[in-house]
C-alpha atoms as a PDB file:
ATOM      1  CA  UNK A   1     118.064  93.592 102.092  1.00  0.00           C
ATOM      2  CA  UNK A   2     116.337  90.652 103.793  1.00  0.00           C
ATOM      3  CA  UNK A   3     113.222  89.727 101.612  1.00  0.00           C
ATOM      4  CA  UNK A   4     109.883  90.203 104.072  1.00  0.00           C
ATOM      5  CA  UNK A   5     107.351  87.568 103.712  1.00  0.00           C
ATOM      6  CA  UNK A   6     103.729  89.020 105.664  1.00  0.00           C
ATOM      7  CA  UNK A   7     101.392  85.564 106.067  1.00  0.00           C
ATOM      8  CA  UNK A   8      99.044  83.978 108.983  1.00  0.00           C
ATOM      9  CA  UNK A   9     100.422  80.040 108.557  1.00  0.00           C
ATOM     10  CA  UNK A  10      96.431  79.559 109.291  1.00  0.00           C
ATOM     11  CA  UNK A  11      96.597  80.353 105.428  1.00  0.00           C
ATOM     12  CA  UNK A  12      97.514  77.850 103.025  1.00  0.00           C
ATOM     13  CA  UNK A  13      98.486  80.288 100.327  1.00  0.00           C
ATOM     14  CA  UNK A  14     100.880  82.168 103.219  1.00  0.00           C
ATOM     15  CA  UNK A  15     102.093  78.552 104.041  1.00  0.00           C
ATOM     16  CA  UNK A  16     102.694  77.498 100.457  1.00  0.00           C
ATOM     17  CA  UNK A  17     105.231  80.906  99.999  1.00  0.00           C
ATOM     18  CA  UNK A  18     106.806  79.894 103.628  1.00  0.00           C
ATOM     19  CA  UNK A  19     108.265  76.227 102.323  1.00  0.00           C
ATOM     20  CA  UNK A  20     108.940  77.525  98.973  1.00  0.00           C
ATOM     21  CA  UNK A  21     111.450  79.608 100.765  1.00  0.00           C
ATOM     22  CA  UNK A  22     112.607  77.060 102.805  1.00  0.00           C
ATOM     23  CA  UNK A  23     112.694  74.103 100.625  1.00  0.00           C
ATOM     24  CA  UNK A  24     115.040  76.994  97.973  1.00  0.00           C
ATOM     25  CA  UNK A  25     116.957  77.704 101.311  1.00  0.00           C
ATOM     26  CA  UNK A  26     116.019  81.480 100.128  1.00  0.00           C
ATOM     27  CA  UNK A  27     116.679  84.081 103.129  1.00  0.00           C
ATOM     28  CA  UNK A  28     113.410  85.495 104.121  1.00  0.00           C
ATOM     29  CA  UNK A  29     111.941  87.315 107.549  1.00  0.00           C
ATOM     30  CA  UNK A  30     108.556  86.424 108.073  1.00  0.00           C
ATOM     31  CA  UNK A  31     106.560  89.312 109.960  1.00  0.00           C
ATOM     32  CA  UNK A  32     103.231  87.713 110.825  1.00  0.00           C
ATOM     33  CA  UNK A  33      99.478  89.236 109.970  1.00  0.00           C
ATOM     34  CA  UNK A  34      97.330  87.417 112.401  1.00  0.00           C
ATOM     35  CA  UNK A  35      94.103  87.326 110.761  1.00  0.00           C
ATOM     36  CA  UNK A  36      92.160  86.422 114.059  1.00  0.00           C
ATOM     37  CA  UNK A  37      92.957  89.282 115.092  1.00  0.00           C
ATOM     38  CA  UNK A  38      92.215  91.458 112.106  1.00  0.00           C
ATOM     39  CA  UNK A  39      95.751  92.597 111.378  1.00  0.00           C
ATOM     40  CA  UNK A  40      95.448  92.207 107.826  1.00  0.00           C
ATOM     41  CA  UNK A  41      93.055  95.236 107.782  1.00  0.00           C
ATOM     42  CA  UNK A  42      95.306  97.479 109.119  1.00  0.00           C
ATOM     43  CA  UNK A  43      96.382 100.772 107.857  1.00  0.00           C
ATOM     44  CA  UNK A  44     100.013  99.739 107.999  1.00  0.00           C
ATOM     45  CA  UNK A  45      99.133  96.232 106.235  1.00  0.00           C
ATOM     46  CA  UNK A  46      97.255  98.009 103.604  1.00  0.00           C
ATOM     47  CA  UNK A  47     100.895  99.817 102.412  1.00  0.00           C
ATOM     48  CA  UNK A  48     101.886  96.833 102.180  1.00  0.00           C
ATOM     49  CA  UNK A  49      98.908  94.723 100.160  1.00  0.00           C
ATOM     50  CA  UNK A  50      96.276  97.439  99.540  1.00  0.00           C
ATOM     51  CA  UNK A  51      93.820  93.972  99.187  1.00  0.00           C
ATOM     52  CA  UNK A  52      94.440  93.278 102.595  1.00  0.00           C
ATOM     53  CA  UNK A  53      95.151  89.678 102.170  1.00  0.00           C
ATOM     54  CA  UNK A  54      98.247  87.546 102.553  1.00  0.00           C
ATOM     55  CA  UNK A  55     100.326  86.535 101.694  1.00  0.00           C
ATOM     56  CA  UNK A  56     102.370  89.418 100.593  1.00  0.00           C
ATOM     57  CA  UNK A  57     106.073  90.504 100.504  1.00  0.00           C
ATOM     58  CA  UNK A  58     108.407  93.249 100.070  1.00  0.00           C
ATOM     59  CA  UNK A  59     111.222  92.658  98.375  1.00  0.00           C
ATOM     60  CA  UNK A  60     113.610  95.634  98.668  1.00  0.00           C
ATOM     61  CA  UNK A  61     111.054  98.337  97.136  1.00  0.00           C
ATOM     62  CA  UNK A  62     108.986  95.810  95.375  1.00  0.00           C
ATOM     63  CA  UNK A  63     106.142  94.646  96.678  1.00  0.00           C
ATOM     64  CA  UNK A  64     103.775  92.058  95.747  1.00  0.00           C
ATOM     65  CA  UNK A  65     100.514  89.856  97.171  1.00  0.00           C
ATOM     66  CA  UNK A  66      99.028  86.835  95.610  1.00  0.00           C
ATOM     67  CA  UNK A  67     100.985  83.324  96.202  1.00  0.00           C
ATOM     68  CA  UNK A  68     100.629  82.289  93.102  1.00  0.00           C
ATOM     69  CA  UNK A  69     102.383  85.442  91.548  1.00  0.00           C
ATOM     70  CA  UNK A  70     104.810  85.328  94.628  1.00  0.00           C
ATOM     71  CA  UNK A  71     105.738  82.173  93.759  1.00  0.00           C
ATOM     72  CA  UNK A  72     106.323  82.511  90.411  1.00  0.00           C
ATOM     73  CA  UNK A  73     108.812  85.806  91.516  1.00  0.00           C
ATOM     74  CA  UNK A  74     110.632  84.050  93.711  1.00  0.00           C
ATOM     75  CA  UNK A  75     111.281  81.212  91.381  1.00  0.00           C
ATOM     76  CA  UNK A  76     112.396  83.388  88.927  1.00  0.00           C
ATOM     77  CA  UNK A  77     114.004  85.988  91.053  1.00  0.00           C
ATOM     78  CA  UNK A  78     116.420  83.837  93.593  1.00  0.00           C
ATOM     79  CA  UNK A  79     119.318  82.521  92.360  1.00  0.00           C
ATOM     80  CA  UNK A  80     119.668  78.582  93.150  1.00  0.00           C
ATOM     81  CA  UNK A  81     115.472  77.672  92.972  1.00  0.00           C
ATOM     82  CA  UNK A  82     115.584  74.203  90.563  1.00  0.00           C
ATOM     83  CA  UNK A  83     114.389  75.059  87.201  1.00  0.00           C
ATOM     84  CA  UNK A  84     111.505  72.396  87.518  1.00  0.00           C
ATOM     85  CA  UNK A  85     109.663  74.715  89.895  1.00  0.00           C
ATOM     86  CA  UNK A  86     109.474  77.080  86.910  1.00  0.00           C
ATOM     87  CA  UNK A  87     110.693  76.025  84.031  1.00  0.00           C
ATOM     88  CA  UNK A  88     112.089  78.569  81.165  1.00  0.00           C
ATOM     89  CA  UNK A  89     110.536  76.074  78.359  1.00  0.00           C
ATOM     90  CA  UNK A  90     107.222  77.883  77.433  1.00  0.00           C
ATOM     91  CA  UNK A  91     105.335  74.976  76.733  1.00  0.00           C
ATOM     92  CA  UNK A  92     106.183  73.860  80.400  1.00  0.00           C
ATOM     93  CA  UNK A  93     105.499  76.988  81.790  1.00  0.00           C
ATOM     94  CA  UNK A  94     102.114  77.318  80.388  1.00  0.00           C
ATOM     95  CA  UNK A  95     101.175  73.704  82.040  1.00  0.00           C
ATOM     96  CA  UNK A  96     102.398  75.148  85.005  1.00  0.00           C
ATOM     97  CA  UNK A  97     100.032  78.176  84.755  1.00  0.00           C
ATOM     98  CA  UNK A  98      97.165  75.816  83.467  1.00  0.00           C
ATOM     99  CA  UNK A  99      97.340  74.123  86.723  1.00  0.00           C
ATOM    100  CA  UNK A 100      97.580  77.146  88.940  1.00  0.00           C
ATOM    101  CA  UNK A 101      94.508  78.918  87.432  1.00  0.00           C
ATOM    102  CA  UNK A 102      92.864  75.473  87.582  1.00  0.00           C
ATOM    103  CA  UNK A 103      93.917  75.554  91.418  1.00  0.00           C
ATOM    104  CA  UNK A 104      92.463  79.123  92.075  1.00  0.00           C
ATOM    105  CA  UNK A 105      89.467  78.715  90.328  1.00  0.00           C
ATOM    106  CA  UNK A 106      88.807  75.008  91.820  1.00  0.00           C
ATOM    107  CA  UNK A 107      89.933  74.262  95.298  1.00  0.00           C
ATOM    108  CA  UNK A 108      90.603  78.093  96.700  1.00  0.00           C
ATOM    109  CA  UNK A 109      87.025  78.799  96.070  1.00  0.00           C
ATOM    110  CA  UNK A 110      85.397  76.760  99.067  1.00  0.00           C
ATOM    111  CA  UNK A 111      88.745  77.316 101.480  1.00  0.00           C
ATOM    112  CA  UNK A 112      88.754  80.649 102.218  1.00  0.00           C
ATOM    113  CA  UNK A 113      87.477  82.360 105.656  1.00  0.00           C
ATOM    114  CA  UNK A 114      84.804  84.836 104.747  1.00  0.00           C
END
């Protein structure tokens, strides 16, 4: 089963989880959510990402929003992603995460559309 990646490419987060999957040559559909046009508030969106935001996939049953959490899946999940995209030291790992709640916290805050 072909791994489903919902994300407007007017979102950075959606675009960040598009060239992960590229740059890991990882198979992926992506089914657009045009957030223009209010897609993301959909009912059928919402089964997918009760939030209502994207990025999001679906993953056979598994489903999952949140880029940075998507990323972290995929790296761990796909066979062939380069361990220095998430390494299995701990100590590495946790920089990684460091940086990622830094990024959330920091330069999401002021980017987002509402």
């Amino acid at each position: 089963m072909t791994l489903k990646v919902y994300a407007d490419r007017m979102s950075q987060p959606s675009r960040a989880v598009i060239l992960f999957c590229k740059l890991n040559r990882i198979d992926f559909e992506e089914v657009k959510i045009d957030i223009s046009k209010r897609q993301h508030l959909s009912p059928e969106f919402a089964e997918i990402n009760p939030m209502r935001q994207v990025p999001a996939i679906v993953d056979g049953r598994f489903k999952l929003s949140e880029s940075h959490a998507i990323l972290i899946y995929l790296a761990c999940s796909f066979p062939g992603v380069a361990d220095h995209w998430y390494p299995a030291d701990v100590s590495k790992r946790a920089k990684i995460h460091s940086v990622l709640d830094w990024h959330h916290s920091n330069l999401r805050r002021g980017a987002s559309f509402g």
